[in-house]
Protein backbone atom coordinates (compact mmCIF):
# COMPACT_ATOMS: atom_id res chain seq x y z
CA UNK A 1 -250.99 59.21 -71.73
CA UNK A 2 -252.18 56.34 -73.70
CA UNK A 3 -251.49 53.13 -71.66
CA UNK A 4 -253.15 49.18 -72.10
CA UNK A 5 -253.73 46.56 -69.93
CA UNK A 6 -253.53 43.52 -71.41
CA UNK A 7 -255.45 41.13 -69.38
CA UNK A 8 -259.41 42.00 -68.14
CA UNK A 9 -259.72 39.71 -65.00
CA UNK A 10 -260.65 41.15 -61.78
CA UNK A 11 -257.16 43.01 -61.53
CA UNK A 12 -256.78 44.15 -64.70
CA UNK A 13 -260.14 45.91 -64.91
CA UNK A 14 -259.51 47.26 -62.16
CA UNK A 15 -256.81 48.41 -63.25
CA UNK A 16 -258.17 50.08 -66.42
CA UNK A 17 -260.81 51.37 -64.50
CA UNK A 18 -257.88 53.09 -61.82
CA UNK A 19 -256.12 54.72 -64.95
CA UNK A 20 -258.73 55.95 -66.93
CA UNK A 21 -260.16 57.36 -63.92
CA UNK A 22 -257.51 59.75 -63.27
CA UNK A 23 -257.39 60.71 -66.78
CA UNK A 24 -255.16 58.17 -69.16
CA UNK A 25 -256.42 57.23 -72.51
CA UNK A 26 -256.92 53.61 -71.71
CA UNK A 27 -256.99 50.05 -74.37
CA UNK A 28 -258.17 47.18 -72.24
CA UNK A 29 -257.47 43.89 -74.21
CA UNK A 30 -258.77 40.70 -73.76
CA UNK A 31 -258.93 37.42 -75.71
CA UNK A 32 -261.87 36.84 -78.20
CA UNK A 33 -262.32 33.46 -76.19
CA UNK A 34 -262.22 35.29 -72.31
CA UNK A 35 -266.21 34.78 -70.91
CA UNK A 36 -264.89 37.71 -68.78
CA UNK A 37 -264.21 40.17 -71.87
CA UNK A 38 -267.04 38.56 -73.53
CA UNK A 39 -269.22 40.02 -70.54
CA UNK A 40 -267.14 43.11 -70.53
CA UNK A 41 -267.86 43.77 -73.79
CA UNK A 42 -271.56 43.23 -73.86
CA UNK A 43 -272.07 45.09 -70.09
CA UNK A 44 -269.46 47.29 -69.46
CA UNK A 45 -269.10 45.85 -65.93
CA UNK A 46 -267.86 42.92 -64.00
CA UNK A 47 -270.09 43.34 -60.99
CA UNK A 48 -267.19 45.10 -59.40
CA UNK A 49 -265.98 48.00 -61.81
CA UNK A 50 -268.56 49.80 -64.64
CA UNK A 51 -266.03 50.78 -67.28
CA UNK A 52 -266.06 54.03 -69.33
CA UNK A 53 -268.10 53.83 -72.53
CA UNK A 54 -265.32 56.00 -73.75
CA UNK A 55 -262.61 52.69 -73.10
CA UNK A 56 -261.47 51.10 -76.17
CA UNK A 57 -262.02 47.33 -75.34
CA UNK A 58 -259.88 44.94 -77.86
CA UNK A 59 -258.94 41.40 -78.98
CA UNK A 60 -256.62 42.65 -80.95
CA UNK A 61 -252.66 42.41 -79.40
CA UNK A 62 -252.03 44.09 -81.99
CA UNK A 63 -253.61 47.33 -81.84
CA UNK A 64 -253.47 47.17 -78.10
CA UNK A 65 -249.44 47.00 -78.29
CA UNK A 66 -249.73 50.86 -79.82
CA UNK A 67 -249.74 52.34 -75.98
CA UNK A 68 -246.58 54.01 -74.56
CA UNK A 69 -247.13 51.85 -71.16
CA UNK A 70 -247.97 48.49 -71.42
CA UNK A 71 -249.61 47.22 -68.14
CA UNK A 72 -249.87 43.45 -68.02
CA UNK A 73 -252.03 41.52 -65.10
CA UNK A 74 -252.69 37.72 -66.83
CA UNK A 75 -252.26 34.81 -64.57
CA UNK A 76 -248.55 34.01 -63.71
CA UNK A 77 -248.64 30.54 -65.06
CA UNK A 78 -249.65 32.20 -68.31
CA UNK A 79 -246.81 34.79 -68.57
CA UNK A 80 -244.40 32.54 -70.50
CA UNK A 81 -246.95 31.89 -73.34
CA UNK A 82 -247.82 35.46 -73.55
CA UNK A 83 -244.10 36.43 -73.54
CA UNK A 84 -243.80 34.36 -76.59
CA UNK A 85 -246.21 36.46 -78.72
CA UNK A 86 -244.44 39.29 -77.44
CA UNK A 87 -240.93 38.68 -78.57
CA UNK A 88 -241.12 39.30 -82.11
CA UNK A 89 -243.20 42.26 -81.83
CA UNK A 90 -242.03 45.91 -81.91
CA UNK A 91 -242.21 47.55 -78.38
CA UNK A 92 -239.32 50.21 -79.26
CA UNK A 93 -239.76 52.95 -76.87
CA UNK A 94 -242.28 51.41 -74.47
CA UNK A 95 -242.40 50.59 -71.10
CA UNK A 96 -243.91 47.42 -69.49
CA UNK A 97 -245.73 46.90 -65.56
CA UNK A 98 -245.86 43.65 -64.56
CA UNK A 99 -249.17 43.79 -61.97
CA UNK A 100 -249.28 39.70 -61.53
CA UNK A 101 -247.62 38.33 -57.73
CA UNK A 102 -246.46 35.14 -58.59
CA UNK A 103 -243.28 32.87 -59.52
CA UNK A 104 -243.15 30.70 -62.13
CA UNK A 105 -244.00 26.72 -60.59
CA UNK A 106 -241.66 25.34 -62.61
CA UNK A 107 -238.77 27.27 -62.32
CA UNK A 108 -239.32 29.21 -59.54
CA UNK A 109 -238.58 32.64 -62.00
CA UNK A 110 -239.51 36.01 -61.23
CA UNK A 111 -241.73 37.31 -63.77
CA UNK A 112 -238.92 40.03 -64.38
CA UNK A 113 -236.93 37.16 -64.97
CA UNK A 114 -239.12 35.43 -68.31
CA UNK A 115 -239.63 38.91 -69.20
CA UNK A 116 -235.89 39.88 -69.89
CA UNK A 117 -235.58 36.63 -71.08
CA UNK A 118 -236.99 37.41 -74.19
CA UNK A 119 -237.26 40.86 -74.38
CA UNK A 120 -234.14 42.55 -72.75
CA UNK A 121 -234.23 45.59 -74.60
CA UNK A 122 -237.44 46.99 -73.11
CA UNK A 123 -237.47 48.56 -69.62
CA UNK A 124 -240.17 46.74 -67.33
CA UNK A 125 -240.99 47.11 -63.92
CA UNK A 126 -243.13 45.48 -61.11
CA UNK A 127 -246.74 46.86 -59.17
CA UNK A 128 -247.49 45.25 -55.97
CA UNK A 129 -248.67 45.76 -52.51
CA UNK A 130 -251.53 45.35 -50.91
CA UNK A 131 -255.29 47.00 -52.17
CA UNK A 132 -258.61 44.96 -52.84
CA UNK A 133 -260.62 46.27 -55.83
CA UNK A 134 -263.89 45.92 -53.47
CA UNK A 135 -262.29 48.58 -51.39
CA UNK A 136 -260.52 50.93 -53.96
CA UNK A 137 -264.11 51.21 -55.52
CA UNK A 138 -265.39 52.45 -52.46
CA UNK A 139 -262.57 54.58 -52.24
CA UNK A 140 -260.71 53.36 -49.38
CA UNK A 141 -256.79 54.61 -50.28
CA UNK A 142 -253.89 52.52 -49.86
CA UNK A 143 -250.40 52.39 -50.52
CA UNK A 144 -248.75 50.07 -53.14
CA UNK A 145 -244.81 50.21 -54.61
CA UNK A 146 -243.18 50.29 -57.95
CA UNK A 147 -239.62 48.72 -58.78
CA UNK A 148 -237.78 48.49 -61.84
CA UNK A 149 -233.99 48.16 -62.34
CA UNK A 150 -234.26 51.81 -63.57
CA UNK A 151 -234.61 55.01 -61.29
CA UNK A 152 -236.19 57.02 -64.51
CA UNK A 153 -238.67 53.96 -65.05
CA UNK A 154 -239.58 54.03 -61.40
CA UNK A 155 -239.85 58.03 -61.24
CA UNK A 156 -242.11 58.21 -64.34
CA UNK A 157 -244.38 55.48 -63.51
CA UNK A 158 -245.03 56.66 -60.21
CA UNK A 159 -245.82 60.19 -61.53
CA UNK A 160 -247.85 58.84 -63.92
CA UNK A 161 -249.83 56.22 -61.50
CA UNK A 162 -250.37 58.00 -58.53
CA UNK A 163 -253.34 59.57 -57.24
CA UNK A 164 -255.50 60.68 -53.75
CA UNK A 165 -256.68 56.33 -54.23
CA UNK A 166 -253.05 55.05 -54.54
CA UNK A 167 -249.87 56.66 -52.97
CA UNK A 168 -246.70 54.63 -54.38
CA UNK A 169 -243.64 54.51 -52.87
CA UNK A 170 -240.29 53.64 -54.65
CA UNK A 171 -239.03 50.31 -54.77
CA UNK A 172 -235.02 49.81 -54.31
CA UNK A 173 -235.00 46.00 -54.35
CA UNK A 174 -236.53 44.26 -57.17
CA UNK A 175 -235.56 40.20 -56.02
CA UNK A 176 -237.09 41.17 -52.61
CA UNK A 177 -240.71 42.62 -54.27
CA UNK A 178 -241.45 40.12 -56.33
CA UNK A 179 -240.43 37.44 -54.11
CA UNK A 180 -241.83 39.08 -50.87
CA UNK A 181 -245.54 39.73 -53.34
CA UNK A 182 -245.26 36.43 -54.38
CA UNK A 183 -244.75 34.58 -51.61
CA UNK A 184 -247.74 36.61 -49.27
CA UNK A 185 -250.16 34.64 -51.42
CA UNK A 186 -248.72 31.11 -49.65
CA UNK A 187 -249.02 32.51 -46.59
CA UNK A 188 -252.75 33.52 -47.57
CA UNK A 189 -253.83 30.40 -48.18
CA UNK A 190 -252.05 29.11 -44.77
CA UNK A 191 -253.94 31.34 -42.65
CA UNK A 192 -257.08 30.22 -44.67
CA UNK A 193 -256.35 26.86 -43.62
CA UNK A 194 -256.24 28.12 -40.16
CA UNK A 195 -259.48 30.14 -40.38
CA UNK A 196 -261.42 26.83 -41.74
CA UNK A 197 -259.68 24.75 -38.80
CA UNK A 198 -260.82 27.50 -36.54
CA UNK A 199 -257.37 28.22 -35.43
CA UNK A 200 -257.56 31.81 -36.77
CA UNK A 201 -255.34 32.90 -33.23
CA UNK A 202 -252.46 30.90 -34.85
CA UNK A 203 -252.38 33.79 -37.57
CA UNK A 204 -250.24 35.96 -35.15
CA UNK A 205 -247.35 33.52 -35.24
CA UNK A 206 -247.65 32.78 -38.77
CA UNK A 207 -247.45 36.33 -39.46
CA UNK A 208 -244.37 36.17 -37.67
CA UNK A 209 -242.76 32.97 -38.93
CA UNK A 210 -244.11 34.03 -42.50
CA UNK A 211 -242.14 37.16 -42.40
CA UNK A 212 -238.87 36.24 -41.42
CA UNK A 213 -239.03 32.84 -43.39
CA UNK A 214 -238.92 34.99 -46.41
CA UNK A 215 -236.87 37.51 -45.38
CA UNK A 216 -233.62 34.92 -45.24
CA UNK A 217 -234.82 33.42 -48.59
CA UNK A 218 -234.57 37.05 -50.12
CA UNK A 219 -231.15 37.35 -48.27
CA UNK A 220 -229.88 34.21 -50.00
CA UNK A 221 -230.91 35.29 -53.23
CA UNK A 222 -229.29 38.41 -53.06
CA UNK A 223 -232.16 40.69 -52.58
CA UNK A 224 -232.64 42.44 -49.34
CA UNK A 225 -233.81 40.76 -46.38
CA UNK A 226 -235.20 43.85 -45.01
CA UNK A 227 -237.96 44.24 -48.21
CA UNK A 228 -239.99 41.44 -46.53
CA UNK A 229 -240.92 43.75 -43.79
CA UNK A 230 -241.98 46.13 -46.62
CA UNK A 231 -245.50 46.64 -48.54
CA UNK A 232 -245.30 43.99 -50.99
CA UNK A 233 -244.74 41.24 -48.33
CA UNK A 234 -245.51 41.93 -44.41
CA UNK A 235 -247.27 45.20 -45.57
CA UNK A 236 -250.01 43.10 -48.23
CA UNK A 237 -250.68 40.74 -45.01
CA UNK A 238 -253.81 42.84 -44.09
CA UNK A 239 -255.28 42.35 -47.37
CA UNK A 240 -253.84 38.61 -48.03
CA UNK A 241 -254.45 36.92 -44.54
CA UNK A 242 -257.47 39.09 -43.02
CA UNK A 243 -260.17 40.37 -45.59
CA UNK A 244 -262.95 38.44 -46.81
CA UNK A 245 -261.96 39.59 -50.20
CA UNK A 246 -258.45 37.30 -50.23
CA UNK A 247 -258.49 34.68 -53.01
CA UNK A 248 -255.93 32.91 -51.59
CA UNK A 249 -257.60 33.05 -48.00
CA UNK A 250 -260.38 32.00 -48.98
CA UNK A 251 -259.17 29.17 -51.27
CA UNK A 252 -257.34 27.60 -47.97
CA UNK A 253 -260.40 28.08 -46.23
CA UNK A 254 -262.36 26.31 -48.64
CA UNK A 255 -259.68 23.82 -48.84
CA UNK A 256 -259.50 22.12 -45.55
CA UNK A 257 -263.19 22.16 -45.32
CA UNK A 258 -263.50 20.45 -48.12
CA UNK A 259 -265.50 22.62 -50.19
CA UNK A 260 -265.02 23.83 -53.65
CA UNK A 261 -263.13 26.93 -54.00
CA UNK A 262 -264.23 26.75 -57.88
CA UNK A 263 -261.46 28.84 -58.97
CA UNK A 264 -257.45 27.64 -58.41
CA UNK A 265 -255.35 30.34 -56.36
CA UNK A 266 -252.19 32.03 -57.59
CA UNK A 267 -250.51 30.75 -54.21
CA UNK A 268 -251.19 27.13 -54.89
CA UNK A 269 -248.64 27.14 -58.32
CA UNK A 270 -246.08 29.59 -56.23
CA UNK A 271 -246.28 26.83 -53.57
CA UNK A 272 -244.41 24.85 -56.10
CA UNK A 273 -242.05 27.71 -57.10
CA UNK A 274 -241.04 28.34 -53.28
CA UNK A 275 -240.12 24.87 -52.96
CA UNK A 276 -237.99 24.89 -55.87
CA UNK A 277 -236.41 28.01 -54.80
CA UNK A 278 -235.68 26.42 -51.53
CA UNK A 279 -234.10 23.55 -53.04
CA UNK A 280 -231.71 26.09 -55.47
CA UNK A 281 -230.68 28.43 -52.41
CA UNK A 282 -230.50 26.13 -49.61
CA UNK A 283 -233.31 27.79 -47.69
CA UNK A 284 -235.77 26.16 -45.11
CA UNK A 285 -239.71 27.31 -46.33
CA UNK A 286 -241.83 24.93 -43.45
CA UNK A 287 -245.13 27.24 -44.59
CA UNK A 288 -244.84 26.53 -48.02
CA UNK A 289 -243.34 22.75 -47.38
CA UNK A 290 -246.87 22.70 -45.11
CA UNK A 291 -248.92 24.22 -47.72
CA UNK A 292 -247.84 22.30 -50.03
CA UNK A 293 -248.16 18.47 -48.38
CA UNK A 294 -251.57 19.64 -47.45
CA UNK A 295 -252.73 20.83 -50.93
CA UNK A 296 -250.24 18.52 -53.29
CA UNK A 297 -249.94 15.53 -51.01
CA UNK A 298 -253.29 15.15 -49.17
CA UNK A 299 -251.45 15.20 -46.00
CA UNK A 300 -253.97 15.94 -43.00
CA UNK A 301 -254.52 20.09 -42.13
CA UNK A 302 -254.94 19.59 -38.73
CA UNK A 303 -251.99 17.02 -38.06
CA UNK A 304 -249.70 19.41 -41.05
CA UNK A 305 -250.51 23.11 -39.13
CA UNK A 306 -250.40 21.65 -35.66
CA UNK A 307 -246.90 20.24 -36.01
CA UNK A 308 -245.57 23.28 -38.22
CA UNK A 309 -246.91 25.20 -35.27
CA UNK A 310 -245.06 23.30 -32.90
CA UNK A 311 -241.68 23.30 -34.76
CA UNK A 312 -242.22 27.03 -34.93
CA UNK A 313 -242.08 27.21 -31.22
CA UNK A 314 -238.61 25.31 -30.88
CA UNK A 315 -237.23 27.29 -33.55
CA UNK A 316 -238.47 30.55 -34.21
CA UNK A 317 -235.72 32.37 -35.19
């Protein structure tokens, strides 16, 4: 099957490197501008994947938009702007995976959301769960979901996608999986903070608050409340608020000790998305309303996480 992945960051070659690897015909584009296709290009590797010499590597949208599957994993602050090239453009008959876990800052959208906003006649659906591409390369399997609106989306992607590496399960609540993949990435960077406070116990409780904190925002926004218990939110913790390899983990880490991350985190713009969605449904977020008066406000870690931590006591559920 010929498929692209538009979009060669760590993810996204990954990604091309998953699918080519059980036997797709794969495009991986990239901007002309991207250092990291730039490198690609030149080495066939990113220090984490070595890409087939037989991969088709493009700048070209164009000639990358030719696939029958169209896998996209840019940043999610970025989707908008790529949306916008993509909604005079011919995708009749194609199918589009959405592989980013964020929200919109703004707006507080789902990516499904600007996606059918401008293209509502092509079917798209949503990868997440939890996986590290330093551990898929070593071939340590894992389990990850796909969710679309349609059952004959979900049924041929999975067929298509899975393998001994990945086992997919069917999603059945598409608010709840991108909210509850989303929203893990806050709670990443919160049990950073707690790591580089040395108050890496605390994670039990977060895990715990975490979980059902999102599970009644997912209730009020008519998803399932239930999905937050699934792999794309409580199921992704291992990999989001445990491994060394967690972006966001590391970038609250980094954070509180003052140090520079270098690169910004996905969960530091969703911060800003949860908020807004908490405003919209009525719905009480203290992890991300913590996360984000440390990280937006300057507010002080210690005196922020200790007091969260406290109010968690008197009113845990």
């Amino acid at each position: 099957m010929q498929i692209s992945v538009i979009g060669c960051g760590r993810w996204g070659s990954f990604l091309a490197w998953y699918l080519n690897g059980i036997g797709h015909q794969i495009t991986l584009y990239g901007r002309e501008s991207s250092r990291k296709f730039t490198e690609l290009r030149k080495t066939g590797t990113n220090g984490l994947v070595t890409l087939d010499e037989k991969m088709n590597l493009t700048s070209d949208l164009g000639a990358a938009l030719k696939s029958q599957i169209l896998v996209i994993s840019i940043g999610a602050q970025s989707f908008r702007s790529l949306m916008e090239q993509l909604s005079s453009r011919d995708l009749a008959g194609k199918t589009v995976v959405l592989c980013m876990k964020g929200l919109e800052a703004g707006t507080g959208k789902r990516l499904t959301q600007i996606f059918e906003d401008y293209r509502p006649d092509t079917p798209v659906a949503v990868w997440v769960g939890p996986g590290h591409v330093q551990d898929f390369t070593r071939g340590i399997p894992n389990c990850m979901v796909i969710d679309s609106r349609s059952m004959q989306v979900k049924k041929e992607l999975v067929n298509a996608f899975s393998s001994d590496l990945i086992r997919f399960y069917y999603g059945d609540d598409l608010i709840g999986n991108e909210i509850g993949a989303a929203s893990k990435n806050v709670i990443g960077i919160a049990a950073g903070m707690l790591d580089g406070l040395n108050k890496t116990a605390l994670k039990g409780a977060l895990m715990s608050r975490g979980t059902r904190e999102i599970a009644r925002l997912i209730r009020k926004m008519g998803g399932n409340e239930i999905t937050a218990y699934g792999l794309a939110h409580l199921g992704d913790y291992e990999a989001t608020v445990f491994s060394p390899y967690s972006h966001n983990r590391r970038f609250g880490e980094a954070f509180v000790r003052g140090e520079d991350y270098g690169e910004l985190a996905e969960g530091v713009a969703t911060t800003k998305a949860m908020l807004t969605l908490g405003r919209q449904y009525q719905a009480e977020l203290p992890i991300s309303d913590a996360v984000n008066r440390v990280i937006n406000q300057g507010e002080e870690p210690n005196r922020v996480l200790s007091d969260l931590f406290l109010r968690s006591i008197k009113m845990e559920f």
